[in-house]
Protein backbone atom coordinates (compact mmCIF):
# COMPACT_ATOMS: atom_id res chain seq x y z
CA UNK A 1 -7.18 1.27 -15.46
CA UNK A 2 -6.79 0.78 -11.40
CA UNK A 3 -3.43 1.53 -9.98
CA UNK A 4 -2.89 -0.12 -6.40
CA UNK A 5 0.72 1.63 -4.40
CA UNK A 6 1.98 -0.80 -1.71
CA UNK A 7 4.33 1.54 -0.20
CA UNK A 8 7.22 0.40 1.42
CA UNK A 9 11.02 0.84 0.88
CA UNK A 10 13.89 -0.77 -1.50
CA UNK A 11 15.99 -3.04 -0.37
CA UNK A 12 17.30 -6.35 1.25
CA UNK A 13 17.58 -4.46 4.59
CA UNK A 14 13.39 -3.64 4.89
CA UNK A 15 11.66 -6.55 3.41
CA UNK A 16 11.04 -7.81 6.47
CA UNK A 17 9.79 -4.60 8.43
CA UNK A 18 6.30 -2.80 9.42
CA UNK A 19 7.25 -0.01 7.46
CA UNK A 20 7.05 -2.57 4.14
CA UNK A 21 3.52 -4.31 4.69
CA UNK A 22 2.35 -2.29 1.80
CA UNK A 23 5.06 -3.67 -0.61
CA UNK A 24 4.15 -7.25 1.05
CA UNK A 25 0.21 -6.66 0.21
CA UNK A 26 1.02 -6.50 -3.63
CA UNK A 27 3.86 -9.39 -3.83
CA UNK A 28 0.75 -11.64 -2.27
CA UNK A 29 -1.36 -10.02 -5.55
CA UNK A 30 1.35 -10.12 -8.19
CA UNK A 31 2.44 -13.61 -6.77
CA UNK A 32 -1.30 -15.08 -7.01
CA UNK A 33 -1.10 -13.29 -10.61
CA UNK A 34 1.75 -15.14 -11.29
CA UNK A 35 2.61 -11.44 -12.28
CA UNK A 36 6.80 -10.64 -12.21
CA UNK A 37 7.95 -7.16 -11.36
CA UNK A 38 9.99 -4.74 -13.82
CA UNK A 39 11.35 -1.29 -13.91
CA UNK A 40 8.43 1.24 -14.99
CA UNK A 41 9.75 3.64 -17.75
CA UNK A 42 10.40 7.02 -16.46
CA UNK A 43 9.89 6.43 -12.57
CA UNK A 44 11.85 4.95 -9.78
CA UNK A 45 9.44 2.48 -9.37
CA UNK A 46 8.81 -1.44 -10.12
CA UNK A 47 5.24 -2.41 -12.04
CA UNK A 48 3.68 -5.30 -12.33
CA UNK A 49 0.42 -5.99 -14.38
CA UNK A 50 -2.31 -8.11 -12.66
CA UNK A 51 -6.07 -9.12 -13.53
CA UNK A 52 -8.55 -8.26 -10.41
CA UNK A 53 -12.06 -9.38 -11.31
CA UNK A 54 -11.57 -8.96 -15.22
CA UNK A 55 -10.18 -5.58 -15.10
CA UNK A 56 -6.24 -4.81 -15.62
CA UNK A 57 -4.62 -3.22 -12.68
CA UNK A 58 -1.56 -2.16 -12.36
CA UNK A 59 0.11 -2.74 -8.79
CA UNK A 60 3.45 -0.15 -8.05
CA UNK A 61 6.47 -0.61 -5.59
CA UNK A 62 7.92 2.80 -5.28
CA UNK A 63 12.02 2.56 -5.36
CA UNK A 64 12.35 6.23 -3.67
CA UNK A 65 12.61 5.34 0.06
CA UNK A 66 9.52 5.97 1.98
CA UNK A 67 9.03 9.85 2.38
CA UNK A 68 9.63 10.43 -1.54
CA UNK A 69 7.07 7.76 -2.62
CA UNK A 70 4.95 10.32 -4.46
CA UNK A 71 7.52 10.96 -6.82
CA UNK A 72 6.87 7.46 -8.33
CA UNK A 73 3.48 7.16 -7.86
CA UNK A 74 3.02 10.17 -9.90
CA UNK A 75 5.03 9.75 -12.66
CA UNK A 76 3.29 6.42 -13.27
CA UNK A 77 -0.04 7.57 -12.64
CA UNK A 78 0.54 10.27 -15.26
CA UNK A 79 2.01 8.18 -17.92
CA UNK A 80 -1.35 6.06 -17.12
CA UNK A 81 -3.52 8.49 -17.07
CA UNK A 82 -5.18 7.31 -14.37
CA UNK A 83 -7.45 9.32 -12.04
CA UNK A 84 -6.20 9.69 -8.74
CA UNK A 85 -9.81 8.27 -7.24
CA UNK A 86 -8.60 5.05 -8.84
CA UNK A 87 -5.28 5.35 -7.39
CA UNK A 88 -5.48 2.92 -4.28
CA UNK A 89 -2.71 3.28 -1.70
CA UNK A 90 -1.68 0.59 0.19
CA UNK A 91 -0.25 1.90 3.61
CA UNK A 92 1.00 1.00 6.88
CA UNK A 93 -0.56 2.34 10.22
CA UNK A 94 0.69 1.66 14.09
CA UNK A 95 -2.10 3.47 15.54
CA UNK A 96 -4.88 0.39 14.09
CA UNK A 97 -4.61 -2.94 16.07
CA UNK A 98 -3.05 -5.34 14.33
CA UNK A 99 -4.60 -7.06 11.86
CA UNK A 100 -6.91 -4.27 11.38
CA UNK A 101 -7.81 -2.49 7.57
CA UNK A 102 -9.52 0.65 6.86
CA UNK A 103 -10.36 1.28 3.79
CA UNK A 104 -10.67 5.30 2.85
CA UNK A 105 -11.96 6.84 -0.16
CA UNK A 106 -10.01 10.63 0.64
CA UNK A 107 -8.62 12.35 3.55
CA UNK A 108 -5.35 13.51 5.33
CA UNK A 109 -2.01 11.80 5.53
CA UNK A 110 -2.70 10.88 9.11
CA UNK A 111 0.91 11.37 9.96
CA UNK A 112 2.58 8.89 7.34
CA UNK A 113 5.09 10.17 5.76
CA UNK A 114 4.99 8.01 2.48
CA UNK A 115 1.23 8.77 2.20
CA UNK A 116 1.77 12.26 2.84
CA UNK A 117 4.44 12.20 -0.24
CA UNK A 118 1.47 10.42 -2.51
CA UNK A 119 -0.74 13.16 -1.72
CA UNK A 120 1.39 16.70 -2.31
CA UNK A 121 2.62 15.03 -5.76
CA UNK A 122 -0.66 13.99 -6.61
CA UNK A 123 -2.09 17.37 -5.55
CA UNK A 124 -5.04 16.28 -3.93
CA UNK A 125 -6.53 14.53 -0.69
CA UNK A 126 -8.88 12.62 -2.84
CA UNK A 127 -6.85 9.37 -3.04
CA UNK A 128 -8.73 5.91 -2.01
CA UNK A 129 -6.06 4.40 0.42
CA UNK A 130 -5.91 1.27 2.76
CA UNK A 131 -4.38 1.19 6.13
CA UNK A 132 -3.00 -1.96 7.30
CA UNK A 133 -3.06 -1.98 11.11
CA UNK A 134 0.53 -2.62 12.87
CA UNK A 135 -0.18 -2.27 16.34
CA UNK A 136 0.91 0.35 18.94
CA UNK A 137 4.52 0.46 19.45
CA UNK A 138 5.33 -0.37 23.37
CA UNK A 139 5.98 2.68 24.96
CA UNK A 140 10.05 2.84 25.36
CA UNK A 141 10.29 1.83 21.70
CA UNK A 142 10.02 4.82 19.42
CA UNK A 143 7.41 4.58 16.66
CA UNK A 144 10.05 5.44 13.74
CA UNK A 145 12.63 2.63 15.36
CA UNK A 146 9.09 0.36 15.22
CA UNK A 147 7.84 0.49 11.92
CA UNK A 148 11.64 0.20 10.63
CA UNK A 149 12.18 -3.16 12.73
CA UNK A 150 10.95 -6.40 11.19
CA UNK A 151 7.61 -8.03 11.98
CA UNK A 152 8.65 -10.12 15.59
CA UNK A 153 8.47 -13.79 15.26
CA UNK A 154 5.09 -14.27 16.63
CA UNK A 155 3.08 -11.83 14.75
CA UNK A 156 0.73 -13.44 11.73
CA UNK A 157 2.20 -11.00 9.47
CA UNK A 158 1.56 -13.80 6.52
CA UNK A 159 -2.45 -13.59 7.68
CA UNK A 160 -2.33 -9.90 7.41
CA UNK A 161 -1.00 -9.29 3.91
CA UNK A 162 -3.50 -12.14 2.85
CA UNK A 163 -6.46 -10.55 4.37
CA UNK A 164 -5.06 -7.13 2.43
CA UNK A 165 -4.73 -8.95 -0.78
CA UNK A 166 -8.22 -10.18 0.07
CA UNK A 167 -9.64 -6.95 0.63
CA UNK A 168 -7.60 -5.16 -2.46
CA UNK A 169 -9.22 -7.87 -4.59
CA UNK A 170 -12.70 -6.90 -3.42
CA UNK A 171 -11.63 -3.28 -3.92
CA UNK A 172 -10.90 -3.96 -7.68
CA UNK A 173 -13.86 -5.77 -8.54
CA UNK A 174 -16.81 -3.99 -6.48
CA UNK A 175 -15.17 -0.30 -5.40
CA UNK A 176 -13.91 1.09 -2.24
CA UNK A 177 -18.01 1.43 -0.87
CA UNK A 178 -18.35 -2.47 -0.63
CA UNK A 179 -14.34 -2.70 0.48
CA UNK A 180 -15.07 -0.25 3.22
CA UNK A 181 -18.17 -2.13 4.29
CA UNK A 182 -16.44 -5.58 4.41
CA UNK A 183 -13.43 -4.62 6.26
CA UNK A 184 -13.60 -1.39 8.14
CA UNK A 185 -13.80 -2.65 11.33
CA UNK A 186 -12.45 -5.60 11.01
């Protein structure tokens, strides 16, 4: 079993922002699914279960806030018992153009807080991830007050989150070698 982590935070308030492009990225996947959303037992978290390519995933919204997402993550990737390399997380990045994806198989936080959560409660750097490229902020706006204001009116957010349910779909079905070659880069 495949679990894919949008990561994002709860709330009315962030739905809209950089910061919750991850949690976007598996709404587009559970809403294809036709998939609802519910409390996961034992985690501050919301699961939903979802079908990629004949193989059950399970897709996870974290309910900690941002820089405590690991707490959730791990808790339901223990009572999965799923290996961390099948543990995809689904991340936000401002230093990748917009529009951009990278797909990872291991390797540091990169400065994201959330991501950097995932990894100390996982123990281990050896967590498949995808970054979702946000653009630079301009330089008088600070990067935190960036990725914590909503998407501005004329960004194709909506193309973005498809293109990373796109890619997440190829991810389930062939493995992060044939994501990586598709969209790295792209």
């Amino acid at each position: 079993m495949r679990l894919v982590v949008g990561l994002g935070n709860p709330g009315a308030g962030y739905a809209r922002t950089r910061h919750n492009v991850g949690f976007m990225a598996v709404d587009a996947l559970a809403a294809t699914a036709a998939a609802g959303w519910w409390p996961a037992l034992g985690a501050a978290a919301l699961v939903a279960e979802v079908d990629l390519a004949g193989a059950p995933v399970t897709l996870l919204k974290p309910q900690t806030y941002m820089n405590r997402s690991g707490l959730a993550v791990a808790a339901v990737q223990q009572q999965l018992a799923c290996p961390t390399e099948e543990v995809l997380v689904v991340v936000d990045d401002f230093l990748l153009a917009f529009g951009r994806l990278r797909f990872r198989r291991a390797g540091s936080d990169g400065g994201h807080n959330g991501l950097a959560s995932v990894l100390a409660e996982l123990g281990t750097t050896n967590v498949p991830r995808l970054r979702l490229g946000l653009g630079a902020p301009p330089p008088s706006v600070d990067p935190i007050d960036y990725v914590l204001a909503d998407f501005a009116a004329d960004e194709p957010v909506a193309e973005l989150v498809q293109r990373a349910a796109a890619a997440i779909e190829v991810y389930g079905r062939d493995g992060v070698e044939t994501a990586m070659n598709r969209y790295n880069g792209s």
